[in-house]
PDB file of N, CA and C in Angstrom:
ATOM      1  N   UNK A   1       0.854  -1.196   0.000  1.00  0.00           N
ATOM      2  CA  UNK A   1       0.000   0.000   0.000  1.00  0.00           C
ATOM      3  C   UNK A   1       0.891   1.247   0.000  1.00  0.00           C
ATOM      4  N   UNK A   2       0.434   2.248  -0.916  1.00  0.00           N
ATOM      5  CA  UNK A   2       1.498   3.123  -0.772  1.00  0.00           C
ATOM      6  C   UNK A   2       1.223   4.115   0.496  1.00  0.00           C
ATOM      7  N   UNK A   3       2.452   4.685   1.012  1.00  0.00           N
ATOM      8  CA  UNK A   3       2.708   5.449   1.999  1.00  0.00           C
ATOM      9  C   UNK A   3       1.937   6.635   1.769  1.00  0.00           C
ATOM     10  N   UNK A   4       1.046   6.862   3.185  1.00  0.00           N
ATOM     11  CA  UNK A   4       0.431   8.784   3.271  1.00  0.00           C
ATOM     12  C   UNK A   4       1.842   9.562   3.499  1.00  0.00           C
ATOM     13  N   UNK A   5       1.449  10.958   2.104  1.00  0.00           N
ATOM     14  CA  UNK A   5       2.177  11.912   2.475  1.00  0.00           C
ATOM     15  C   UNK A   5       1.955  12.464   3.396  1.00  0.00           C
ATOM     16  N   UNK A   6       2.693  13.621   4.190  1.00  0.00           N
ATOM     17  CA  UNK A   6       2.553  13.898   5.455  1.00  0.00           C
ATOM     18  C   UNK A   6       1.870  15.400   4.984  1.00  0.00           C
ATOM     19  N   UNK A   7       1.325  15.996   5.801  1.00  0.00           N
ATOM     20  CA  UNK A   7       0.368  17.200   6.068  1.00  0.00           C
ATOM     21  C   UNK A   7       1.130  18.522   5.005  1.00  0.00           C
ATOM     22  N   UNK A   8       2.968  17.907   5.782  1.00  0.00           N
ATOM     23  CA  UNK A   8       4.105  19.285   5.286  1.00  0.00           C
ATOM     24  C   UNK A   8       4.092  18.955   3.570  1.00  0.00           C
ATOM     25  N   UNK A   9       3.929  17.533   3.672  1.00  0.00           N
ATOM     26  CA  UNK A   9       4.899  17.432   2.350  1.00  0.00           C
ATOM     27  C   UNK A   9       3.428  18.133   1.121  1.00  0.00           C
ATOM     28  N   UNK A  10       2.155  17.759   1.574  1.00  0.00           N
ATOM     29  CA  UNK A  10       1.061  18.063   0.634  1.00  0.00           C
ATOM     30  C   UNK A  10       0.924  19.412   0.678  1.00  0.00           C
ATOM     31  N   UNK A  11       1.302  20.305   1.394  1.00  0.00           N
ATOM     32  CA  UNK A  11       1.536  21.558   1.825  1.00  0.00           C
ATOM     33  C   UNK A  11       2.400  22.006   0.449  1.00  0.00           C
ATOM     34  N   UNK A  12       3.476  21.523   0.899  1.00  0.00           N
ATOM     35  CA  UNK A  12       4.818  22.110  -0.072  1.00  0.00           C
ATOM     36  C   UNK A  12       4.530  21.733  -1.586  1.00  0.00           C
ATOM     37  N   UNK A  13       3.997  20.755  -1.589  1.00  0.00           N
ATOM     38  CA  UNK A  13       3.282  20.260  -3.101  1.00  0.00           C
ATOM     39  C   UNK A  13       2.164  21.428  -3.406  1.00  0.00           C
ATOM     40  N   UNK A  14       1.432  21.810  -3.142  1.00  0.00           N
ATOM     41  CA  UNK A  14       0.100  22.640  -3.600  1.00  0.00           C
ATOM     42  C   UNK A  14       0.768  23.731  -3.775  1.00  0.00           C
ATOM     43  N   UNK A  15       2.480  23.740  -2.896  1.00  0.00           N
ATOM     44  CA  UNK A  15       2.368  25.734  -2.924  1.00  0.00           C
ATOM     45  C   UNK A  15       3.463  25.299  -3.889  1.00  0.00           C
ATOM     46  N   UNK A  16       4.075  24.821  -4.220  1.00  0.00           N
ATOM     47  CA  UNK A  16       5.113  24.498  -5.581  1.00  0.00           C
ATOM     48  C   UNK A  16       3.765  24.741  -6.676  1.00  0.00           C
ATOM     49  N   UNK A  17       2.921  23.987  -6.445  1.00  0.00           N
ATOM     50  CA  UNK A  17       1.908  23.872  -8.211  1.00  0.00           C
ATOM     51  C   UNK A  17       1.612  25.244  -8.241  1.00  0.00           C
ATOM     52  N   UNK A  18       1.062  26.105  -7.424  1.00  0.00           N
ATOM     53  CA  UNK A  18       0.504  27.282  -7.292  1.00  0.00           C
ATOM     54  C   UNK A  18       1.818  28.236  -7.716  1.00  0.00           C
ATOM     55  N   UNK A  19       2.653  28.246  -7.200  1.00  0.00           N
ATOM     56  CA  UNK A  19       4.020  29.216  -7.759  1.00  0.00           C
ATOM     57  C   UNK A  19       3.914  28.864  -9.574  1.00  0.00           C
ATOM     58  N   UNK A  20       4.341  27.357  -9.685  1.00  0.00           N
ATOM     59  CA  UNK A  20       4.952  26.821 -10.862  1.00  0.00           C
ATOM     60  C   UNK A  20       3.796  27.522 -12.301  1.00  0.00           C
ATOM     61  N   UNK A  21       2.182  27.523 -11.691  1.00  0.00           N
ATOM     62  CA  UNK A  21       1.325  28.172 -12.305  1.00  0.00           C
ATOM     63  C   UNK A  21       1.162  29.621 -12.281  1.00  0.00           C
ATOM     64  N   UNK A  22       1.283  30.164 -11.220  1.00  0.00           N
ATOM     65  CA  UNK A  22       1.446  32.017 -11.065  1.00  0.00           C
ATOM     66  C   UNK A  22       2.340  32.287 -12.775  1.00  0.00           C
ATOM     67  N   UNK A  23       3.885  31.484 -11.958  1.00  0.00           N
ATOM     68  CA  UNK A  23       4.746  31.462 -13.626  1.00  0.00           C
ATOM     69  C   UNK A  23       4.447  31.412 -14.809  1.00  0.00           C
ATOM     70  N   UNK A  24       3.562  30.255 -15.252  1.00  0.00           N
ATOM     71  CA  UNK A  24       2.888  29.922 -16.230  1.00  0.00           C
ATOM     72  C   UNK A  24       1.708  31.098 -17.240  1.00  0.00           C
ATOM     73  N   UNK A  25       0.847  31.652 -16.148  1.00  0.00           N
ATOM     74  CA  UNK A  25       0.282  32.852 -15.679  1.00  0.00           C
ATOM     75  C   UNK A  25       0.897  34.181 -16.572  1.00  0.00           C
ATOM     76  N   UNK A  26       2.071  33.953 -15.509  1.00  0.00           N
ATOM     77  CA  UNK A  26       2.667  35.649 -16.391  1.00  0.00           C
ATOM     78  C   UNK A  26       3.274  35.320 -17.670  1.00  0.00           C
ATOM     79  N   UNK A  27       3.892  34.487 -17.828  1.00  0.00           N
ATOM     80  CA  UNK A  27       4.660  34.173 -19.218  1.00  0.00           C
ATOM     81  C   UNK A  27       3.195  34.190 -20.083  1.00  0.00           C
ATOM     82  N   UNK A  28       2.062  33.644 -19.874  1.00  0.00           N
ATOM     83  CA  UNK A  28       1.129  33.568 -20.960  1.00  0.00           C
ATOM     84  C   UNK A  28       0.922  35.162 -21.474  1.00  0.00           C
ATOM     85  N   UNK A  29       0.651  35.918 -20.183  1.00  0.00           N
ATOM     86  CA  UNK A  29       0.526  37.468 -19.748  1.00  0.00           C
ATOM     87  C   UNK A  29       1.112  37.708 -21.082  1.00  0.00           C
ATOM     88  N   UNK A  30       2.488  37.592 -21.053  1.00  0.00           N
ATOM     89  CA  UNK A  30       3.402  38.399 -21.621  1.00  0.00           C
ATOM     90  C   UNK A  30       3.396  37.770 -23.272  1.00  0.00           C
ATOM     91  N   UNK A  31       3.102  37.043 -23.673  1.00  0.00           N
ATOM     92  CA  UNK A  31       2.611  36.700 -24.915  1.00  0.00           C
ATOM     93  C   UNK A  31       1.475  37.369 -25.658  1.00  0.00           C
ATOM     94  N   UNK A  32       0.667  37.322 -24.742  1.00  0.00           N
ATOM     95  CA  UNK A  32      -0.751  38.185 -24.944  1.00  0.00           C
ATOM     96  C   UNK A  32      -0.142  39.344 -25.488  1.00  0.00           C
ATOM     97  N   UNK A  33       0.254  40.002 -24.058  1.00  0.00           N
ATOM     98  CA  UNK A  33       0.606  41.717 -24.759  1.00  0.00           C
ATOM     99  C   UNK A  33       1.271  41.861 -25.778  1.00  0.00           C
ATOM    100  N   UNK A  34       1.960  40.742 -26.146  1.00  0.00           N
ATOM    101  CA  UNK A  34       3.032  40.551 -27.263  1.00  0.00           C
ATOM    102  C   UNK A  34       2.192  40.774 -28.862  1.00  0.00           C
ATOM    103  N   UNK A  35       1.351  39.676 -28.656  1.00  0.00           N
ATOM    104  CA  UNK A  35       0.188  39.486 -29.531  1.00  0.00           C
ATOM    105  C   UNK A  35      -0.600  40.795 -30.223  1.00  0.00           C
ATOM    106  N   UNK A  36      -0.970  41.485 -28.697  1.00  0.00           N
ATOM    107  CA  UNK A  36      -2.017  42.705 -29.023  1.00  0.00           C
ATOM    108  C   UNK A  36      -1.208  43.713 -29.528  1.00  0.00           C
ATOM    109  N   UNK A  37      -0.155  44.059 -29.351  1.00  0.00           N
ATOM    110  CA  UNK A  37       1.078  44.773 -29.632  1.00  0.00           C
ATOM    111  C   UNK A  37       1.106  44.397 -31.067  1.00  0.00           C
ATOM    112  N   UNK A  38       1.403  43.612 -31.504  1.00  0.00           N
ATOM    113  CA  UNK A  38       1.400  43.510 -32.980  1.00  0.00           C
ATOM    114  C   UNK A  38      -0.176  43.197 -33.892  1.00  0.00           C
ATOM    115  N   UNK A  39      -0.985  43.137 -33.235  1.00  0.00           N
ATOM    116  CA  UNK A  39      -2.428  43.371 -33.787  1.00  0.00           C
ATOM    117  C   UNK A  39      -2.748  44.807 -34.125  1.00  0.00           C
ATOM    118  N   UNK A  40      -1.916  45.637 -33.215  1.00  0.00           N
ATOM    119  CA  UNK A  40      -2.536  46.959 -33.120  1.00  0.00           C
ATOM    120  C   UNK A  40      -1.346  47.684 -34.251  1.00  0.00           C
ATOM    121  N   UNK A  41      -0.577  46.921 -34.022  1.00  0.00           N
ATOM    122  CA  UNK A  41       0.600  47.880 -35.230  1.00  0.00           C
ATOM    123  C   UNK A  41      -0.098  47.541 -36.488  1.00  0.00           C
ATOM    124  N   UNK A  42      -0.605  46.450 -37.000  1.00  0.00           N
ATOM    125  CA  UNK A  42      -1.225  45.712 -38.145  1.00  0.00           C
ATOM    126  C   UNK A  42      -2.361  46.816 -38.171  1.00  0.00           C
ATOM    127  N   UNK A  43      -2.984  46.869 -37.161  1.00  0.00           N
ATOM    128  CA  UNK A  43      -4.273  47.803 -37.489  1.00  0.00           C
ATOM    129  C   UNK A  43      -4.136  49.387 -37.716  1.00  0.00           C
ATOM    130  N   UNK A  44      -2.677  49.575 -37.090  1.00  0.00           N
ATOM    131  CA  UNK A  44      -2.459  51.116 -37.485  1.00  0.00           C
ATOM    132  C   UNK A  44      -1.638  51.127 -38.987  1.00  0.00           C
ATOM    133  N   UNK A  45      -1.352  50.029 -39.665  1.00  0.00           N
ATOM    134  CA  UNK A  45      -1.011  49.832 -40.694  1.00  0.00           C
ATOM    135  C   UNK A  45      -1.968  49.916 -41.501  1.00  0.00           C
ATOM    136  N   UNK A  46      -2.738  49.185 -41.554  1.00  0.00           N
ATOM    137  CA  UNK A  46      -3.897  49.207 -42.453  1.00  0.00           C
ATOM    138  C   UNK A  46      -4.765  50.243 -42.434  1.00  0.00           C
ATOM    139  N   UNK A  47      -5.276  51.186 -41.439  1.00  0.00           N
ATOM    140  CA  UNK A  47      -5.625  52.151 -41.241  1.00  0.00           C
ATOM    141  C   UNK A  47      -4.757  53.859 -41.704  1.00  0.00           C
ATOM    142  N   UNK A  48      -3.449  53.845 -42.355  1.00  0.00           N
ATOM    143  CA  UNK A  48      -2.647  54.415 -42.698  1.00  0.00           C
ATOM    144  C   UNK A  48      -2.806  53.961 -44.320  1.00  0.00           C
ATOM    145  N   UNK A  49      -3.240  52.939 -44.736  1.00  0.00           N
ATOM    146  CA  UNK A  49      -3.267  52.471 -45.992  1.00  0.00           C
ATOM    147  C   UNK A  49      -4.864  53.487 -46.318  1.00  0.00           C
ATOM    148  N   UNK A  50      -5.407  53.504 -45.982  1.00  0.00           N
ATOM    149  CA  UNK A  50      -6.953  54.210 -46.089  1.00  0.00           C
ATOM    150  C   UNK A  50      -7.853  52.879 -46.008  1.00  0.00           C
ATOM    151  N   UNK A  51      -7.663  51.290 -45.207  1.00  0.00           N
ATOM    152  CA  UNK A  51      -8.294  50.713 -45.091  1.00  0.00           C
ATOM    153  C   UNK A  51      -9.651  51.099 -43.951  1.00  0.00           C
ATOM    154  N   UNK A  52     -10.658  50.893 -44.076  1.00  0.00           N
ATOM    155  CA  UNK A  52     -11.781  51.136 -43.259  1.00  0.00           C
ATOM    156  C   UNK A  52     -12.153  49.655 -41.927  1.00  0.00           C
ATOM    157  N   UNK A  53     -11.591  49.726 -41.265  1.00  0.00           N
ATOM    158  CA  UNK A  53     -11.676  48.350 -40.434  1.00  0.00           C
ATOM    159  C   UNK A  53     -12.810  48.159 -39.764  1.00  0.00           C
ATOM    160  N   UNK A  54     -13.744  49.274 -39.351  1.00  0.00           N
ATOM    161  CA  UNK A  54     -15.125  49.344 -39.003  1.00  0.00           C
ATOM    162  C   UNK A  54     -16.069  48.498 -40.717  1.00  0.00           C
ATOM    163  N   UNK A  55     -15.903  49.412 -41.755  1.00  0.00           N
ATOM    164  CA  UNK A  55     -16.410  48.818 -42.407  1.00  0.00           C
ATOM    165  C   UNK A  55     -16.286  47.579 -42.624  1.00  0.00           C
ATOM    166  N   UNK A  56     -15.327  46.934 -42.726  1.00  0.00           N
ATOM    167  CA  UNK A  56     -14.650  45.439 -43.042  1.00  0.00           C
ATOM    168  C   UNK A  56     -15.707  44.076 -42.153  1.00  0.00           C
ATOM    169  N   UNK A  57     -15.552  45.151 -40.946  1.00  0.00           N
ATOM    170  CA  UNK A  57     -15.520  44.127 -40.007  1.00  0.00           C
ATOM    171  C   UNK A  57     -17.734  44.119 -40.190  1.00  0.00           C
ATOM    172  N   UNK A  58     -18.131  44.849 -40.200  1.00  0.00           N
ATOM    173  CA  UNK A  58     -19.837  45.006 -41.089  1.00  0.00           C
ATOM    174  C   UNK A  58     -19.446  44.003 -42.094  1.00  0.00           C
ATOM    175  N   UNK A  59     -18.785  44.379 -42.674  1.00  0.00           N
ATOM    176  CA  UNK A  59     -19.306  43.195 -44.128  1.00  0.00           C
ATOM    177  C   UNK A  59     -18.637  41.653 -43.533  1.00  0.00           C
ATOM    178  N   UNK A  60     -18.022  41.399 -42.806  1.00  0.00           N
ATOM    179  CA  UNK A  60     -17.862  40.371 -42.325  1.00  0.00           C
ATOM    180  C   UNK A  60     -18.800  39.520 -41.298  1.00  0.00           C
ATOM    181  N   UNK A  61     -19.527  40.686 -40.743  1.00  0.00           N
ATOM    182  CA  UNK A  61     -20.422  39.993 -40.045  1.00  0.00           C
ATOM    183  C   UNK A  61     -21.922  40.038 -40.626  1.00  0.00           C
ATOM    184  N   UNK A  62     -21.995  40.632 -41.465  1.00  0.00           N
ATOM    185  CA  UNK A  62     -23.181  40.597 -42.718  1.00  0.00           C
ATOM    186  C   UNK A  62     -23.296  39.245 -43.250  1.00  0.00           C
ATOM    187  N   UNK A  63     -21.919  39.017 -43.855  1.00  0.00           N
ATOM    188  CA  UNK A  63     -21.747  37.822 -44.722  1.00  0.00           C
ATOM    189  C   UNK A  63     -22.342  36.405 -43.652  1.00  0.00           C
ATOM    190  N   UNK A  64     -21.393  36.959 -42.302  1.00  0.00           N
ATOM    191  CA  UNK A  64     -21.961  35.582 -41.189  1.00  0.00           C
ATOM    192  C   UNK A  64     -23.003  35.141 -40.991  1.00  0.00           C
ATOM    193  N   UNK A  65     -23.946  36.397 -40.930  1.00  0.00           N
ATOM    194  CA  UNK A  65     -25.352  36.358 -40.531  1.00  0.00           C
ATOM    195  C   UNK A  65     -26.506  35.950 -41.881  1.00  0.00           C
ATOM    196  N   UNK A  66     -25.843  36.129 -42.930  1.00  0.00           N
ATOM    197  CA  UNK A  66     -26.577  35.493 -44.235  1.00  0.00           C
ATOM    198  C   UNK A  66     -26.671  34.435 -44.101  1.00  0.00           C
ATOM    199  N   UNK A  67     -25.364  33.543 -43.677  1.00  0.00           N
ATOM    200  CA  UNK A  67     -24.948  31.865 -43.449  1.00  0.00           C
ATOM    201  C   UNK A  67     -26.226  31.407 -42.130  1.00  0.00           C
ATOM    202  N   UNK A  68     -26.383  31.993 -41.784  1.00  0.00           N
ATOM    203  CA  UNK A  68     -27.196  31.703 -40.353  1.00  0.00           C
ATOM    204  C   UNK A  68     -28.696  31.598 -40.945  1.00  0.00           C
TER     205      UNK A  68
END
């Protein structure tokens, strides 16, 4: 039968997973902003082109709602 961990050791286990995830957490964080950061340069690109992204995004959801 396997051995009970002790009170400390399930202790030190939950607060290791909880750190090891906080980590996990911010690194995702920091991808994100990474992400939106270059969504928004794309959109100030295209918006410098004389693209209309309000309009775009109407005819995209026009087209959706036909399908429906």
């Amino acid at each position: 039968m396997a051995e009970k961990q002790s009170k400390d050791e399930q202790v030190g286990f939950h607060k290791g997973a909880l750190t090891t995830l906080a980590n996990e957490r911010n690194e995702l964080l920091k991808i994100i902003n990474i992400v939106e950061q270059l969504m928004q340069a794309h959109v100030k690109a295209l918006k410098e082109l004389g693209v209309d992204l309000e309009k775009e995004a109407k005819k995209a959801k026009a087209k959706l709602e036909e399908k429906v």
